[in-house]
PDB file of N, CA and C in Angstrom:
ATOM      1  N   UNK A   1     -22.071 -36.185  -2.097  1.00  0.00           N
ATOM      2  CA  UNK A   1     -21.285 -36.636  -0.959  1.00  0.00           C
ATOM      3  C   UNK A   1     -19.854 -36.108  -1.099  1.00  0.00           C
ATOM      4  N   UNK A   2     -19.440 -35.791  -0.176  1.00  0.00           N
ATOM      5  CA  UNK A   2     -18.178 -34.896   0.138  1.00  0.00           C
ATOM      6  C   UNK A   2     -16.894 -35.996  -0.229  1.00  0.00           C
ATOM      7  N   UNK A   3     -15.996 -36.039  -0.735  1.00  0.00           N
ATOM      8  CA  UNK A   3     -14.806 -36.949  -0.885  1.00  0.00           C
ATOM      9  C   UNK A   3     -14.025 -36.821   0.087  1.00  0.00           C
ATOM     10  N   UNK A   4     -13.558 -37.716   0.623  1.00  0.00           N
ATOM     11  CA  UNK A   4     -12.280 -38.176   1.469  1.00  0.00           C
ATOM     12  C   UNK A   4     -10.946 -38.409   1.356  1.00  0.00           C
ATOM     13  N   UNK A   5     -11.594 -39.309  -0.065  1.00  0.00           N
ATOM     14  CA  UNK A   5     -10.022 -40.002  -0.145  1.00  0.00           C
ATOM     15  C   UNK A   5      -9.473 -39.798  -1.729  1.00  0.00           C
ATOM     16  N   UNK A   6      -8.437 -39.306  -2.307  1.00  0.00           N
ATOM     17  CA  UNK A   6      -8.140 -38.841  -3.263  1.00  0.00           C
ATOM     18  C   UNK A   6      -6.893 -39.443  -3.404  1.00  0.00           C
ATOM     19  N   UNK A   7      -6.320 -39.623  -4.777  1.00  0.00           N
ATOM     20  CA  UNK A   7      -5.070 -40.320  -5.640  1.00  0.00           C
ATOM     21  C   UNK A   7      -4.931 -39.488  -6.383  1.00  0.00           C
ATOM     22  N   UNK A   8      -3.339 -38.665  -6.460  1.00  0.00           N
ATOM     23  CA  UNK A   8      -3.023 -38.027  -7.713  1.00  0.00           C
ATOM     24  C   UNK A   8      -1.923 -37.955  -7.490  1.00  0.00           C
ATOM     25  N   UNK A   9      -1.304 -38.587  -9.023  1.00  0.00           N
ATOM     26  CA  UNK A   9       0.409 -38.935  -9.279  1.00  0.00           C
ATOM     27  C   UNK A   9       1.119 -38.064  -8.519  1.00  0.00           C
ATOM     28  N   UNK A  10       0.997 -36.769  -8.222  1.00  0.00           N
ATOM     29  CA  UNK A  10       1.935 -35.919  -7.511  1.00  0.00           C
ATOM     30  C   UNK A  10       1.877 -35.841  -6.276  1.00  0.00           C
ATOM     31  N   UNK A  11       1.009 -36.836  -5.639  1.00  0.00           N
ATOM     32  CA  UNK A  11       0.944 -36.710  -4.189  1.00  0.00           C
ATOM     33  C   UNK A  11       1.101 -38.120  -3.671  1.00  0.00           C
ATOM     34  N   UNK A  12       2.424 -38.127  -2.865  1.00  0.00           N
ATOM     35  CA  UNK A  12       2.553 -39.456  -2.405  1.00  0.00           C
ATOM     36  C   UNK A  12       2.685 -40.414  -3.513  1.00  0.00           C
ATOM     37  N   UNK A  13       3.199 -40.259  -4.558  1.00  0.00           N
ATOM     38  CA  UNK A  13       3.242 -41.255  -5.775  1.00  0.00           C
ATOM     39  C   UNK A  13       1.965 -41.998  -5.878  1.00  0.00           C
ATOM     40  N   UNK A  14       1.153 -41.647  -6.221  1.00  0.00           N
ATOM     41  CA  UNK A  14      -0.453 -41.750  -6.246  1.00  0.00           C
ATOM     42  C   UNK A  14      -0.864 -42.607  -5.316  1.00  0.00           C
ATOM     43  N   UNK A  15      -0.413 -42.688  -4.126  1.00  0.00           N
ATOM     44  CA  UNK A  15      -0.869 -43.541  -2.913  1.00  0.00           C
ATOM     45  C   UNK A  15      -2.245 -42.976  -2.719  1.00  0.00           C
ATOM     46  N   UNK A  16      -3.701 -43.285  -2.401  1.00  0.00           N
ATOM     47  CA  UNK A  16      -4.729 -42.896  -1.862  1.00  0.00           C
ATOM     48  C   UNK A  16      -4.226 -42.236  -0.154  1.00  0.00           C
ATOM     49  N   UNK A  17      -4.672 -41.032  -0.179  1.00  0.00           N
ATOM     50  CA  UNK A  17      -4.575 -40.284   1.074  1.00  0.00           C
ATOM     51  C   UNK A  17      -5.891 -39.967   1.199  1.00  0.00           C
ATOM     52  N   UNK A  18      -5.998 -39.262   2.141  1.00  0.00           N
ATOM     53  CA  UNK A  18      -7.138 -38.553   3.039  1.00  0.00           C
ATOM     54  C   UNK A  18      -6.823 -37.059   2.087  1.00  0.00           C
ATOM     55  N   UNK A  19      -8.291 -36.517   1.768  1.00  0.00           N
ATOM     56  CA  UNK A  19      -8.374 -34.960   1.026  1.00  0.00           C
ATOM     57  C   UNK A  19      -7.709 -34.135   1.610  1.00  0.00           C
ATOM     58  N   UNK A  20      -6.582 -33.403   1.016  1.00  0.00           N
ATOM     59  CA  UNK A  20      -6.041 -32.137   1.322  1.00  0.00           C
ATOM     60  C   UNK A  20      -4.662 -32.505   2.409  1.00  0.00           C
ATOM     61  N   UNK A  21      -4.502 -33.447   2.343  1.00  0.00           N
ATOM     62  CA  UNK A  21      -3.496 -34.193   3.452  1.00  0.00           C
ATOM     63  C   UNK A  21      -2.341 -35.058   2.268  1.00  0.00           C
ATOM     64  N   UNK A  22      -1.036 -35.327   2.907  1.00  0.00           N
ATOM     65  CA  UNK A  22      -0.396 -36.100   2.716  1.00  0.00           C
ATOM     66  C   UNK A  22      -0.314 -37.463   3.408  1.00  0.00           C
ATOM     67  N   UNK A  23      -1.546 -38.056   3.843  1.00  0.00           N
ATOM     68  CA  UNK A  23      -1.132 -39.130   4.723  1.00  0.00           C
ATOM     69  C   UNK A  23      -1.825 -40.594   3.971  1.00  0.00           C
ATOM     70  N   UNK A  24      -1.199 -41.097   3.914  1.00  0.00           N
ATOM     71  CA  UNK A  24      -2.166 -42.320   3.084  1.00  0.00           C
ATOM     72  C   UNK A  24      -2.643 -43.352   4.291  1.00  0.00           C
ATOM     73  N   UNK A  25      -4.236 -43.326   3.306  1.00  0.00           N
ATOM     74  CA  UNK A  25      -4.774 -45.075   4.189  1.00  0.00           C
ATOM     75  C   UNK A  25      -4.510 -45.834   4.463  1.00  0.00           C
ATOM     76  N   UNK A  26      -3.168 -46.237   3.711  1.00  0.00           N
ATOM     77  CA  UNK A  26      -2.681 -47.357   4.348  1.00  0.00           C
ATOM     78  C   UNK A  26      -2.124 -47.305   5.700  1.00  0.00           C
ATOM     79  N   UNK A  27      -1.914 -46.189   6.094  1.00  0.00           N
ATOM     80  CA  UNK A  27      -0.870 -46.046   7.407  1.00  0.00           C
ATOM     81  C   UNK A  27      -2.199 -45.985   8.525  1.00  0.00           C
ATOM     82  N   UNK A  28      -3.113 -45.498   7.981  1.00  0.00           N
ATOM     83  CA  UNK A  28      -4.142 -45.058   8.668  1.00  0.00           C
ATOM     84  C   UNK A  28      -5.082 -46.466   9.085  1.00  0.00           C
ATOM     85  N   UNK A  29      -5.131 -47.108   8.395  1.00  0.00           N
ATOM     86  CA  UNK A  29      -5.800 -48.806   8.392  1.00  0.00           C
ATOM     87  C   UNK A  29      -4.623 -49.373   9.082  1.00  0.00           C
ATOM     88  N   UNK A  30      -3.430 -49.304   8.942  1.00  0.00           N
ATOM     89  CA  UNK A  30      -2.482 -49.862   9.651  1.00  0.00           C
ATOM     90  C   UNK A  30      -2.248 -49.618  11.171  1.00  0.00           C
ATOM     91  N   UNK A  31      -2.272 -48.858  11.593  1.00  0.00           N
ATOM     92  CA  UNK A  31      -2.584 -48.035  12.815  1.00  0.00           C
ATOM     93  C   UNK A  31      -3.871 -48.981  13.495  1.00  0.00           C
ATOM     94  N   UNK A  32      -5.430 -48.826  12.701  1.00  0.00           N
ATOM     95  CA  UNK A  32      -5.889 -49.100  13.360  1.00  0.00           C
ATOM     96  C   UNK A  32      -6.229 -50.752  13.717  1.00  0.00           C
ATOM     97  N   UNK A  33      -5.317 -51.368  12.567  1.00  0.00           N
ATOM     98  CA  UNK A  33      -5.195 -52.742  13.010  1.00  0.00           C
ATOM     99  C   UNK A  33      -4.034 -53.236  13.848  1.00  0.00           C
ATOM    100  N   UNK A  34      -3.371 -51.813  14.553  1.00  0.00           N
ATOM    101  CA  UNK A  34      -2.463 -52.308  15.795  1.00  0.00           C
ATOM    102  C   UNK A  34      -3.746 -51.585  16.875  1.00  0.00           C
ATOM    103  N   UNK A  35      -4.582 -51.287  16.906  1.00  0.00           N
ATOM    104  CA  UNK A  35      -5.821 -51.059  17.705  1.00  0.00           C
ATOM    105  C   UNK A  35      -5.502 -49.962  18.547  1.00  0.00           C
ATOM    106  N   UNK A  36      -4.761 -49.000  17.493  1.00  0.00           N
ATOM    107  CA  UNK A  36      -5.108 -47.323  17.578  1.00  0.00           C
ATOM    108  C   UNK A  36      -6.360 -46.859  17.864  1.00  0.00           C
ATOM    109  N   UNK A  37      -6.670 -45.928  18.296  1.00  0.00           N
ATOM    110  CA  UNK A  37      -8.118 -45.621  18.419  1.00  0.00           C
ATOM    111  C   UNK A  37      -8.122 -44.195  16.766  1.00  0.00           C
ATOM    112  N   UNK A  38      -8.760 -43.910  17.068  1.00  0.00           N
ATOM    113  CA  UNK A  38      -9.350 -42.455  15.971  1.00  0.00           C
ATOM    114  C   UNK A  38      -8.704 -41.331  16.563  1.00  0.00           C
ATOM    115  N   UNK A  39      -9.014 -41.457  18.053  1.00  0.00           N
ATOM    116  CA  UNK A  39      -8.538 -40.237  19.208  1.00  0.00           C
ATOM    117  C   UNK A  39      -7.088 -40.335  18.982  1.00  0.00           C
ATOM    118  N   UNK A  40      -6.429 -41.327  19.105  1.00  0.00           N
ATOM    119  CA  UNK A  40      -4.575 -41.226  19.197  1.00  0.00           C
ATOM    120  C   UNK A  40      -4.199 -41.030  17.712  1.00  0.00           C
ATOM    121  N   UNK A  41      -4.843 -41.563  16.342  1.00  0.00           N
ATOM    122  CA  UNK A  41      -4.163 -40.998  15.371  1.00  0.00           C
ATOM    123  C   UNK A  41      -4.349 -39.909  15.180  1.00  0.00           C
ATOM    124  N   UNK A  42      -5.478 -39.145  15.552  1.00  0.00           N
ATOM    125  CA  UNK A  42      -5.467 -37.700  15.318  1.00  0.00           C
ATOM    126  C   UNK A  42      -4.751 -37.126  16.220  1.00  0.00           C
ATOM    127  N   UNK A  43      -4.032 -37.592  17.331  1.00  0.00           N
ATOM    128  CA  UNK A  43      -3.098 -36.468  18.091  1.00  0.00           C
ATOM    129  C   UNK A  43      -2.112 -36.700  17.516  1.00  0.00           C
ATOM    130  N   UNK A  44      -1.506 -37.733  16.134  1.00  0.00           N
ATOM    131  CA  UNK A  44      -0.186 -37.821  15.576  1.00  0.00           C
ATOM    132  C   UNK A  44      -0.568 -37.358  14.099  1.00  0.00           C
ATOM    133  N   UNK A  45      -1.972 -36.903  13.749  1.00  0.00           N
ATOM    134  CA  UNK A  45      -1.668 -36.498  12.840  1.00  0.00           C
ATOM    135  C   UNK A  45      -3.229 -35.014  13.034  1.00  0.00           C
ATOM    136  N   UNK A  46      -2.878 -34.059  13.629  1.00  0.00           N
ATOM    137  CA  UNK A  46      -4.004 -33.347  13.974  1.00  0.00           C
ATOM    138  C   UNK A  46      -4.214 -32.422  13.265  1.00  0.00           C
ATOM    139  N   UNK A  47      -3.843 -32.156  12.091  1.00  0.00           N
ATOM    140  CA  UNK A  47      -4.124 -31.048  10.736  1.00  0.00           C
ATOM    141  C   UNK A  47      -5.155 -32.098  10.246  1.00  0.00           C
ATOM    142  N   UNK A  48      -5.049 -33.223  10.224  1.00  0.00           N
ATOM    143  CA  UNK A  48      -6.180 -34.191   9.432  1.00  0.00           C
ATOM    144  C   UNK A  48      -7.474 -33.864  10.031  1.00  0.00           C
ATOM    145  N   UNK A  49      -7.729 -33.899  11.546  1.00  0.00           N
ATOM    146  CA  UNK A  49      -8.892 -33.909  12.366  1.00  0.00           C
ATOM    147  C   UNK A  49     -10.274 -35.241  11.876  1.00  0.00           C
ATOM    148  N   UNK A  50     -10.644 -35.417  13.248  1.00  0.00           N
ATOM    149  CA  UNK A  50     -11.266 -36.472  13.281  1.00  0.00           C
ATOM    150  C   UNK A  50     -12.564 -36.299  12.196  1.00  0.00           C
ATOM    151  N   UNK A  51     -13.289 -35.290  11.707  1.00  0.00           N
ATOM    152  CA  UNK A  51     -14.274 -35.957  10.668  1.00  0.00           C
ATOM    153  C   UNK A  51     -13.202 -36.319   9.436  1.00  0.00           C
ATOM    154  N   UNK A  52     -12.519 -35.889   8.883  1.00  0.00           N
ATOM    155  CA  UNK A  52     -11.755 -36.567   7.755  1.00  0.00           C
ATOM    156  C   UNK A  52     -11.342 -37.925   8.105  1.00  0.00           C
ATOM    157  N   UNK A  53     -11.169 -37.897   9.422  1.00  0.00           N
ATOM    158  CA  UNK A  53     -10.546 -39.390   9.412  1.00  0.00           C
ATOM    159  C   UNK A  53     -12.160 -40.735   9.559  1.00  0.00           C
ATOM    160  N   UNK A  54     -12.970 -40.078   9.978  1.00  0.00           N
ATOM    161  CA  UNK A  54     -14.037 -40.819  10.052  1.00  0.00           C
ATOM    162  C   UNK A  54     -14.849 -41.044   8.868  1.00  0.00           C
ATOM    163  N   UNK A  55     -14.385 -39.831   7.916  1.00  0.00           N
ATOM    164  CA  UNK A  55     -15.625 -39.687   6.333  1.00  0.00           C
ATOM    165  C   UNK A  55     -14.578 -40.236   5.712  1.00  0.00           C
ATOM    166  N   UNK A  56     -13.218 -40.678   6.208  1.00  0.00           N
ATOM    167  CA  UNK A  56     -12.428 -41.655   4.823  1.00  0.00           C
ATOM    168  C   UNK A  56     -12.825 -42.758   5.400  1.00  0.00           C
ATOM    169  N   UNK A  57     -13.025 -43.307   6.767  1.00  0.00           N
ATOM    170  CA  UNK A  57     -13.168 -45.000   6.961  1.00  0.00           C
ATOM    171  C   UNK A  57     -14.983 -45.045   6.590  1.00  0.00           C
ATOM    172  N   UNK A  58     -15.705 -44.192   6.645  1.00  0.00           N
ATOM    173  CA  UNK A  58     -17.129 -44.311   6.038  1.00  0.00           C
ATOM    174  C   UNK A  58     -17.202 -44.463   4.323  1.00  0.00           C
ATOM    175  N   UNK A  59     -16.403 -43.548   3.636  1.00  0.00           N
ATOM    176  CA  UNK A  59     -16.196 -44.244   1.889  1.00  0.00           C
ATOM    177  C   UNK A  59     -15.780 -45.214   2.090  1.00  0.00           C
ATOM    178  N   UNK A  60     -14.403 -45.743   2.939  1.00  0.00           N
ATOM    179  CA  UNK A  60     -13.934 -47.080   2.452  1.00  0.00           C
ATOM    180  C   UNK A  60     -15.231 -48.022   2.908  1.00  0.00           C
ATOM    181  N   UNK A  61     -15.752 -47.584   3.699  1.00  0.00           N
ATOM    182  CA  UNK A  61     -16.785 -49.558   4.054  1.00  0.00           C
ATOM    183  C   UNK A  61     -17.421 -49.078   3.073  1.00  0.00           C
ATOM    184  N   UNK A  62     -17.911 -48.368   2.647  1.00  0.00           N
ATOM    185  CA  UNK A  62     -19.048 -48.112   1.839  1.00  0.00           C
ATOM    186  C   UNK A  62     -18.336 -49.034   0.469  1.00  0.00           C
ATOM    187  N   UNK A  63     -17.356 -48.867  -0.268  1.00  0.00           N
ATOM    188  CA  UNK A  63     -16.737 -49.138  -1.557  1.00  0.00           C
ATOM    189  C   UNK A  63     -16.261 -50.713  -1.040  1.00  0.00           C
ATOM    190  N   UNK A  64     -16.193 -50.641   0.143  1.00  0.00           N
ATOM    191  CA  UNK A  64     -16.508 -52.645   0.766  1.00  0.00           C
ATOM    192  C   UNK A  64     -17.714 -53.316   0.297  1.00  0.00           C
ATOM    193  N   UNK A  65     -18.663 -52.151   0.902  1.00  0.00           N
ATOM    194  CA  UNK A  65     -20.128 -52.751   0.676  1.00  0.00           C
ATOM    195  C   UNK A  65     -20.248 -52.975  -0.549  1.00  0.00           C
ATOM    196  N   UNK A  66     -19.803 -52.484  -1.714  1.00  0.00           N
ATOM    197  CA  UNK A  66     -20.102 -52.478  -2.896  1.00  0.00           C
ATOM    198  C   UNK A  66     -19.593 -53.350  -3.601  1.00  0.00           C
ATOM    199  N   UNK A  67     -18.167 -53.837  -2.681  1.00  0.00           N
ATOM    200  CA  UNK A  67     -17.560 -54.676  -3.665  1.00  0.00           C
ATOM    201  C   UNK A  67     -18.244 -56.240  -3.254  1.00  0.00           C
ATOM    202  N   UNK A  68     -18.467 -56.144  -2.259  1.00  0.00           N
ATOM    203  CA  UNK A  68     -19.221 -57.163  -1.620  1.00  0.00           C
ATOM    204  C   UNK A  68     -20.323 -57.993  -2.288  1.00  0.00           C
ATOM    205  N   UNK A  69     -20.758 -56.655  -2.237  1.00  0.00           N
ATOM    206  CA  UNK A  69     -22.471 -56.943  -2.927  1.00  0.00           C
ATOM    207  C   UNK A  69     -22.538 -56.904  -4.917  1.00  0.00           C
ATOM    208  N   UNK A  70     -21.171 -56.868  -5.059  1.00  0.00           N
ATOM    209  CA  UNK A  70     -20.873 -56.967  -6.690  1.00  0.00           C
ATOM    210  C   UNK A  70     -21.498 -55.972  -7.631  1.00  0.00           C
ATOM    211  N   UNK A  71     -21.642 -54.798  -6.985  1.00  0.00           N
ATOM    212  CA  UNK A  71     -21.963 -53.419  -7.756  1.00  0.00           C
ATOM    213  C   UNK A  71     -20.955 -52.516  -8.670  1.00  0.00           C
ATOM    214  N   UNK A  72     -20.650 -52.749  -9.368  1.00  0.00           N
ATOM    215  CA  UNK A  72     -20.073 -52.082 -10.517  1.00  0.00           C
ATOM    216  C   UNK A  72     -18.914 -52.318  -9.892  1.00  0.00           C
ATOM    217  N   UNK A  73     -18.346 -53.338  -9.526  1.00  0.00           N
ATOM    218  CA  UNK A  73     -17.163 -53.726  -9.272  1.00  0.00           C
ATOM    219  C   UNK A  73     -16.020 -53.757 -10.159  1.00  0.00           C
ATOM    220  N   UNK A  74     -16.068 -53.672 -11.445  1.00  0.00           N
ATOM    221  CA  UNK A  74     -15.099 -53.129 -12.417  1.00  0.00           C
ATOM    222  C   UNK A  74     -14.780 -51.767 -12.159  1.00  0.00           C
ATOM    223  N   UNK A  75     -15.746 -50.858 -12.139  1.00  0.00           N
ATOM    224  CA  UNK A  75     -15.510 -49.208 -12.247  1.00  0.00           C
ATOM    225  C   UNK A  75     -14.683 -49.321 -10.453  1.00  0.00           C
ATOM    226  N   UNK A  76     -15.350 -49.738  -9.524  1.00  0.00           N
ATOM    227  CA  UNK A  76     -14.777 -49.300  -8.153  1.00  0.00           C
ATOM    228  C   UNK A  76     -13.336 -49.850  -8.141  1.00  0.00           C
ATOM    229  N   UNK A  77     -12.910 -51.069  -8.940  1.00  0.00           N
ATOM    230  CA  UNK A  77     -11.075 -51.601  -8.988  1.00  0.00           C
ATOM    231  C   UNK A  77     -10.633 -50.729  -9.620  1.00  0.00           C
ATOM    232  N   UNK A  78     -11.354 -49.688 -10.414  1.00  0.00           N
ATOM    233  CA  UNK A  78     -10.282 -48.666 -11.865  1.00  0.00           C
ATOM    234  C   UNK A  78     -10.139 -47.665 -10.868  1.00  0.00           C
ATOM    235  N   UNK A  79     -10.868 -47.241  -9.705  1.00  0.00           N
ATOM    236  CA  UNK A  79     -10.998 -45.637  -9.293  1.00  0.00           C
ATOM    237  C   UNK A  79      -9.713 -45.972  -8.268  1.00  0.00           C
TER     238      UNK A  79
END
């Protein structure tokens, strides 16, 4: 499975962003809990384009589902 979302000290002070981008999830989850659509953050951020923005909110539920369902929930808080 293709990665989305990546952390490394030199980018964004290891904020989790979207692959190959400077934009972190948080802004991106933030957005869509002022009930942004997918369509309007990608016209403010359109180097990202909409499958990156859709294959990072598909890992995050997924690493929901997991934490949910109590699957190696130690290793998924370290990553």
């Amino acid at each position: 499975m293709k990665k989305y979302i990546t952390s490394k000290p030199d980018v964004m002070g290891g904020a989790p962003c979207i692959v190959g981008t400077r934009v972190p999830i948080d802004v991106i989850l933030s957005l869509l809990k002022q009930d942004y659509t997918l369509k309007k953050i990608e016209k403010m951020y359109p180097w990202v384009g909409i499958d990156r923005l859709e294959g990072a909110l598909d890992e995050l539920s997924n690493l929901a589902d997991k934490l949910a369902n109590g699957k190696d929930n130690q290793t998924i808080l370290q990553a």
